[in-house]
Protein backbone atom coordinates (compact mmCIF):
# COMPACT_ATOMS: atom_id res chain seq x y z
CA UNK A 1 123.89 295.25 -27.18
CA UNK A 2 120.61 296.36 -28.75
CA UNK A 3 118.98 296.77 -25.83
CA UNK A 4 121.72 298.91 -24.39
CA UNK A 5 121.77 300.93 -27.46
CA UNK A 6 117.92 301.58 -27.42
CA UNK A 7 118.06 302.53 -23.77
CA UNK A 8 121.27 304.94 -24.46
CA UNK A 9 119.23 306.37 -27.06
CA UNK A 10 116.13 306.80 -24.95
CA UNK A 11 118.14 308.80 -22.04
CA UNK A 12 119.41 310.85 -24.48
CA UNK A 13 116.11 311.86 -26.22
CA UNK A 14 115.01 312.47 -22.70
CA UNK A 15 117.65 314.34 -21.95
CA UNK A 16 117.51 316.51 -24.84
CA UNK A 17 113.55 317.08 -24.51
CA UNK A 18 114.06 318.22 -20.61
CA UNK A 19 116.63 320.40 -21.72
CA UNK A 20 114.26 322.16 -24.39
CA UNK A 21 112.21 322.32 -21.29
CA UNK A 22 114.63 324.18 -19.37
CA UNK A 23 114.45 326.89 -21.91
CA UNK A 24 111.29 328.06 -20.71
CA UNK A 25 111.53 329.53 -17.73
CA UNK A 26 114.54 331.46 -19.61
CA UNK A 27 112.09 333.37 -21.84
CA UNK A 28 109.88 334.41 -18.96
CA UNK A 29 112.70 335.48 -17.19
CA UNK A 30 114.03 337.74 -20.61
CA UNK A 31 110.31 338.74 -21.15
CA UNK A 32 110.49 340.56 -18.09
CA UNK A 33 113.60 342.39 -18.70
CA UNK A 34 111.69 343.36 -22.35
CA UNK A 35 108.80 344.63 -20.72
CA UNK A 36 110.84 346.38 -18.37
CA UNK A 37 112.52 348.11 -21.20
CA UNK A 38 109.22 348.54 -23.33
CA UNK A 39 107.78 350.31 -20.49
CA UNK A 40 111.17 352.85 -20.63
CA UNK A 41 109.97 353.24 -23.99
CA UNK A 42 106.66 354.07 -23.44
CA UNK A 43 107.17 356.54 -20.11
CA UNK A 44 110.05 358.80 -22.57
CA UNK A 45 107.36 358.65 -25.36
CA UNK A 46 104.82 359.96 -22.50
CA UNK A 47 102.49 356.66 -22.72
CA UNK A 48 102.29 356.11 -19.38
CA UNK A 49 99.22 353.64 -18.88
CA UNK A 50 101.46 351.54 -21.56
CA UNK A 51 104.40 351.95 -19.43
CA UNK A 52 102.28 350.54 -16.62
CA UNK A 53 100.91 347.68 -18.42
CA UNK A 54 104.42 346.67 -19.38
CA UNK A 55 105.57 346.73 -16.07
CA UNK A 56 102.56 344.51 -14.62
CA UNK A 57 103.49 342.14 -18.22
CA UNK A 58 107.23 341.97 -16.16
CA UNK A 59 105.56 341.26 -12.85
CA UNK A 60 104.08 337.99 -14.73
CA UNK A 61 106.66 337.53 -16.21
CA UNK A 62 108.74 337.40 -13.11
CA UNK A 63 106.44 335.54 -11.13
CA UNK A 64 105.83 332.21 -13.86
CA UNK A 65 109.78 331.87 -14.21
CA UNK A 66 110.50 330.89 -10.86
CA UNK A 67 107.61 328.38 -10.64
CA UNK A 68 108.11 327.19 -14.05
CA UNK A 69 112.02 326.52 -12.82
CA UNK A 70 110.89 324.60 -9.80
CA UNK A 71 108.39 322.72 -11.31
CA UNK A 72 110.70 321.58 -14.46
CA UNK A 73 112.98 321.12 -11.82
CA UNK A 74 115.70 323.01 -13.98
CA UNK A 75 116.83 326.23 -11.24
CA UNK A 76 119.94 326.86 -11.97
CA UNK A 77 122.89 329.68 -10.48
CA UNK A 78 122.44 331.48 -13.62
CA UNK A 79 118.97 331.82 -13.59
CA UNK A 80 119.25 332.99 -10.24
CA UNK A 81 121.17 336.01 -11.34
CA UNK A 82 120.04 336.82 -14.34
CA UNK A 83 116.73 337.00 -12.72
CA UNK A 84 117.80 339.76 -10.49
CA UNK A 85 119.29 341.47 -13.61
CA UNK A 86 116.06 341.59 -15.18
CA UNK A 87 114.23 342.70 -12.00
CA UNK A 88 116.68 345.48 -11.87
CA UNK A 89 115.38 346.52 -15.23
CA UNK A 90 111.84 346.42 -14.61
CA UNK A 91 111.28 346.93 -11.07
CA UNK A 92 114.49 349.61 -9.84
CA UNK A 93 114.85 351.24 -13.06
CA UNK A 94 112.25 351.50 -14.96
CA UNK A 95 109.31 352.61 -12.39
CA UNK A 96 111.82 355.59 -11.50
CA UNK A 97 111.90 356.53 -15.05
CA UNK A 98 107.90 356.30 -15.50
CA UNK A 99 107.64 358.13 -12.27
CA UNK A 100 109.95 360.90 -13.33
CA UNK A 101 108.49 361.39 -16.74
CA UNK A 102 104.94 360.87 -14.85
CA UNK A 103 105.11 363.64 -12.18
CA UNK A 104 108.04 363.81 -10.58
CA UNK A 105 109.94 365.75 -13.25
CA UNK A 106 107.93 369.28 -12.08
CA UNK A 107 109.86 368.46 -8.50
CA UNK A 108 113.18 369.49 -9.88
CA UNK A 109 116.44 367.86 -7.85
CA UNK A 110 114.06 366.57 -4.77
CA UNK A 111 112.09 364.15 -7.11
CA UNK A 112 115.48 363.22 -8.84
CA UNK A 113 116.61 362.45 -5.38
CA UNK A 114 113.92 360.37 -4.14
CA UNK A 115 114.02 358.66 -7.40
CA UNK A 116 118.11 358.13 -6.58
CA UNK A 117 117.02 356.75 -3.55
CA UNK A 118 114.30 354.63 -5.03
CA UNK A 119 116.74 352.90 -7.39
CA UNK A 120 119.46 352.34 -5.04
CA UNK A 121 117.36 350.95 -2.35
CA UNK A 122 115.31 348.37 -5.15
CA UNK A 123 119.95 347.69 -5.91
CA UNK A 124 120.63 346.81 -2.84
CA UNK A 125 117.34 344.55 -1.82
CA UNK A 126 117.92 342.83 -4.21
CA UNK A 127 121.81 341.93 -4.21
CA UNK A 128 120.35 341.30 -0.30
CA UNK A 129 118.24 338.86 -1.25
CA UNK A 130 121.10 337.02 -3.29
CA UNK A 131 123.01 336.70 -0.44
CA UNK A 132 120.28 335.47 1.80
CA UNK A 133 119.99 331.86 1.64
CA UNK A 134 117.63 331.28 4.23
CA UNK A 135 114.35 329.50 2.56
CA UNK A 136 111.46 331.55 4.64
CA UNK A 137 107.81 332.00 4.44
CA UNK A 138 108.52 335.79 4.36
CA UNK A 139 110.43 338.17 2.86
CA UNK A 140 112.82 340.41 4.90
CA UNK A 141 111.88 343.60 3.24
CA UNK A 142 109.37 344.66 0.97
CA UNK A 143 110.04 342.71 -2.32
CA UNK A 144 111.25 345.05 -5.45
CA UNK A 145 108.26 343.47 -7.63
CA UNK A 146 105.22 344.60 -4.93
CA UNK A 147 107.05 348.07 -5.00
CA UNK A 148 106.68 348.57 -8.80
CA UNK A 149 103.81 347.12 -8.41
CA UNK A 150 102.62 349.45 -5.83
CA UNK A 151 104.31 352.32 -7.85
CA UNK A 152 102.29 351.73 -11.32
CA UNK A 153 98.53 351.18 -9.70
CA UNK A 154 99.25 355.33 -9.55
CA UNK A 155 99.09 355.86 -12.98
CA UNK A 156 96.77 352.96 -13.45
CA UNK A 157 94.24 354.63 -11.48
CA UNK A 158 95.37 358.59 -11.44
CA UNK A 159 91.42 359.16 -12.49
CA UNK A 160 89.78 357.33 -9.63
CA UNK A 161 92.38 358.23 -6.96
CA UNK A 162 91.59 362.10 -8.38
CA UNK A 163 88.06 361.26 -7.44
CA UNK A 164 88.63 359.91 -4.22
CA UNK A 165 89.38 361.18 -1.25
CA UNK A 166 93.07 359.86 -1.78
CA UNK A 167 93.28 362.55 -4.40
CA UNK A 168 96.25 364.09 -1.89
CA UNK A 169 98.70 360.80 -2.36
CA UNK A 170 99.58 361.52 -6.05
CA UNK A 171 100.70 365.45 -5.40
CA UNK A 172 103.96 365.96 -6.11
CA UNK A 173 105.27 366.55 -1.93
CA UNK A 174 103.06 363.77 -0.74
CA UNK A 175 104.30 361.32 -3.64
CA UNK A 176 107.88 361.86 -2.86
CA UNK A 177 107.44 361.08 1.17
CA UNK A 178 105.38 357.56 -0.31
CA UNK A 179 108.21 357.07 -2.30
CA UNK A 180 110.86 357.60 0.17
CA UNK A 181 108.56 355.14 2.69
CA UNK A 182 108.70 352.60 -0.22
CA UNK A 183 112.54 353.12 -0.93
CA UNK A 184 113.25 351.90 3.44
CA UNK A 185 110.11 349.20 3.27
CA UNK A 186 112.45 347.40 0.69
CA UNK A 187 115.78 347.44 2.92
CA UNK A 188 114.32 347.54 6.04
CA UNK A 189 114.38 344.25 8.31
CA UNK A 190 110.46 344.23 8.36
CA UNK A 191 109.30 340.72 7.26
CA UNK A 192 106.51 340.38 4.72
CA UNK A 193 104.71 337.73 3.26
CA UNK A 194 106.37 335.12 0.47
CA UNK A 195 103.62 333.04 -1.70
CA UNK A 196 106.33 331.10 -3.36
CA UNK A 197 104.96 327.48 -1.80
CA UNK A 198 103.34 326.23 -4.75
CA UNK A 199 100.35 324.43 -3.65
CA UNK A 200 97.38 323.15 -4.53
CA UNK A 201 94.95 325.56 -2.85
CA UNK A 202 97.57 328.61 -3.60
CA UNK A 203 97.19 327.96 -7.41
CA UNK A 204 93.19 327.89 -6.85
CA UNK A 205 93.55 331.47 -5.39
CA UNK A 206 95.83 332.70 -7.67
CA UNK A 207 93.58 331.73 -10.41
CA UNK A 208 90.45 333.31 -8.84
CA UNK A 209 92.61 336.42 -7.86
CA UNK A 210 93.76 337.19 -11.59
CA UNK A 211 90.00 336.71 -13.11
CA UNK A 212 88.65 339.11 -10.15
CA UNK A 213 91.23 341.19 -10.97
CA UNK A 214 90.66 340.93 -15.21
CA UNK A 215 87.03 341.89 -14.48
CA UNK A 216 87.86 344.97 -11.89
CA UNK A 217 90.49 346.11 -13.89
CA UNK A 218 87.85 345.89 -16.80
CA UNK A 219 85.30 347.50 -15.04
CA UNK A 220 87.51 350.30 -13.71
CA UNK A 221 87.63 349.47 -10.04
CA UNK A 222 90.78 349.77 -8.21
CA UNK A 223 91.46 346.22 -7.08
CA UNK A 224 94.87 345.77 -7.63
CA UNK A 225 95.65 349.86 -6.23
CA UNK A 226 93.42 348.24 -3.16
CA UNK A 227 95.67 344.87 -2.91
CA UNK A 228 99.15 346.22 -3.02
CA UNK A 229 98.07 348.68 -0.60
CA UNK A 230 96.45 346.14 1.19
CA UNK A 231 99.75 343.98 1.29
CA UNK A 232 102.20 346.68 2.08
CA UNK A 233 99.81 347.57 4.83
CA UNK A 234 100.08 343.97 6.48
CA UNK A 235 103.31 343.41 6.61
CA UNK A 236 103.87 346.82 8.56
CA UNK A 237 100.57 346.16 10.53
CA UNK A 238 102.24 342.67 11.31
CA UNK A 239 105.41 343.48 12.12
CA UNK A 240 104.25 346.07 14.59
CA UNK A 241 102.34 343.30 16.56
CA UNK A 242 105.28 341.20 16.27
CA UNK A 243 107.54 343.76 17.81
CA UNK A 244 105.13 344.90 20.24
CA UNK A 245 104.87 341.20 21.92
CA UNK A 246 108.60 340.75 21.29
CA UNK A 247 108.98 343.85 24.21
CA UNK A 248 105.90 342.71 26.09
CA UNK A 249 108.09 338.99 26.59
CA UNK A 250 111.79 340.96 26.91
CA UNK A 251 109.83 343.54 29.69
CA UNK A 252 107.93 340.15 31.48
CA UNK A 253 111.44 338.36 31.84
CA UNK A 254 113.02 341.49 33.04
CA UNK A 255 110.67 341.55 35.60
């Protein structure tokens, strides 16, 4: 009877300690939806490198909740959606309101309509991906986090990209095409690449990725301008190839 008692009572202090643990991954996943709303903040008080910052702070955020889920083993349905909730904040709405208060505000009704466009598009990839239970390597779409992402190395870098000879990609006609591109990447059926296999060697790279980009960001280079660009670029670049020998095969059987 004592033995049974001491092992009831040892489940139960187990059970309450992984429970405490499950909290965790629940205040990453609300610390996005603050930054997302701190960066509001910042972009109607015209602080727009803050606004940026808080937005990367949600893409952290965002991307520790989900591994921290798996690897406490606690994922849960209501995780799940209040995940996308809080991506809504910080990667539909709050980007369009930095972008607005950023530039797009001298554009009149054509930047408010790309910005429309923006936030319904980031709406509907993700209540997509919600729906999608397929477990892929890739995404099916560009995800909403790479688009803020994408979005914010702007205003990260306006001074280097002024510099550059990319200078013509933050005027105000050439911004709203990139914006409109961005707004069909993240509903379009083009596949891009998921990281969300947590390995060994990932984690290595993912370490070495975030100091390289500490010290660039530091020393003013444009790494992480360079990477989502870089990114966004492949999974175009790929799909095009994949397409390509997808009508090389159909026109060879044909024949």
């Amino acid at each position: 009877m004592a033995l049974t008692l001491k092992a009831f009572k040892f489940v139960r202090r187990k059970d309450k300690k992984k429970h405490l643990l499950s909290i965790v991954p629940f205040l990453c996943t609300f610390s996005n939806a603050i930054f997302g709303f701190l960066a509001m903040i910042s972009a109607i008080e015209n602080n727009f490198t803050l606004s940026a910052y808080c937005i990367l702070g949600a893409i952290i955020m965002d991307a520790c909740d989900g591994r921290l889920a798996r690897a406490l083993n606690s994922c849960s349905y209501l995780g799940f959606e209040l995940d996308s909730l809080c991506d809504a904040v910080s990667f539909c709405i709050a980007p369009a309101i930095l972008l607005y208060q950023w530039s797009l505000n001298r554009m009149g009704m054509p930047g408010l309509a790309v910005l429309i466009l923006y936030v319904s598009c980031g709406l509907l990839r993700l209540a997509r991906f919600n729906v999608d239970t397929r477990n892929t390597y890739y995404f099916k779409g560009l995800p909403t986090t790479m688009a803020a992402f994408f979005i914010t190395t702007f205003i990260l870098y306006d001074e280097w990209i002024l510099r550059s000879p990319l200078t013509w990609i933050i005027q105000s006609n050439y911004l709203l095409l990139i914006i409109a591109l961005v707004s069909w990447l993240m509903i379009s059926p083009l596949p891009f690449p998921s990281y969300k296999k947590n390995t060994r060697a990932f984690n290595v790279v993912c370490m070495v990725t975030s100091i390289i980009t500490i010290v660039c960001t530091l020393q003013g280079y444009p790494f992480l301008f360079l990477g989502s660009t870089a990114y966004i670029g492949n999974g175009i670049i790929g799909s095009l190839i994949m397409y390509s020998k997808r009508f090389q095969v159909l026109k060879f059987s044909d024949q």
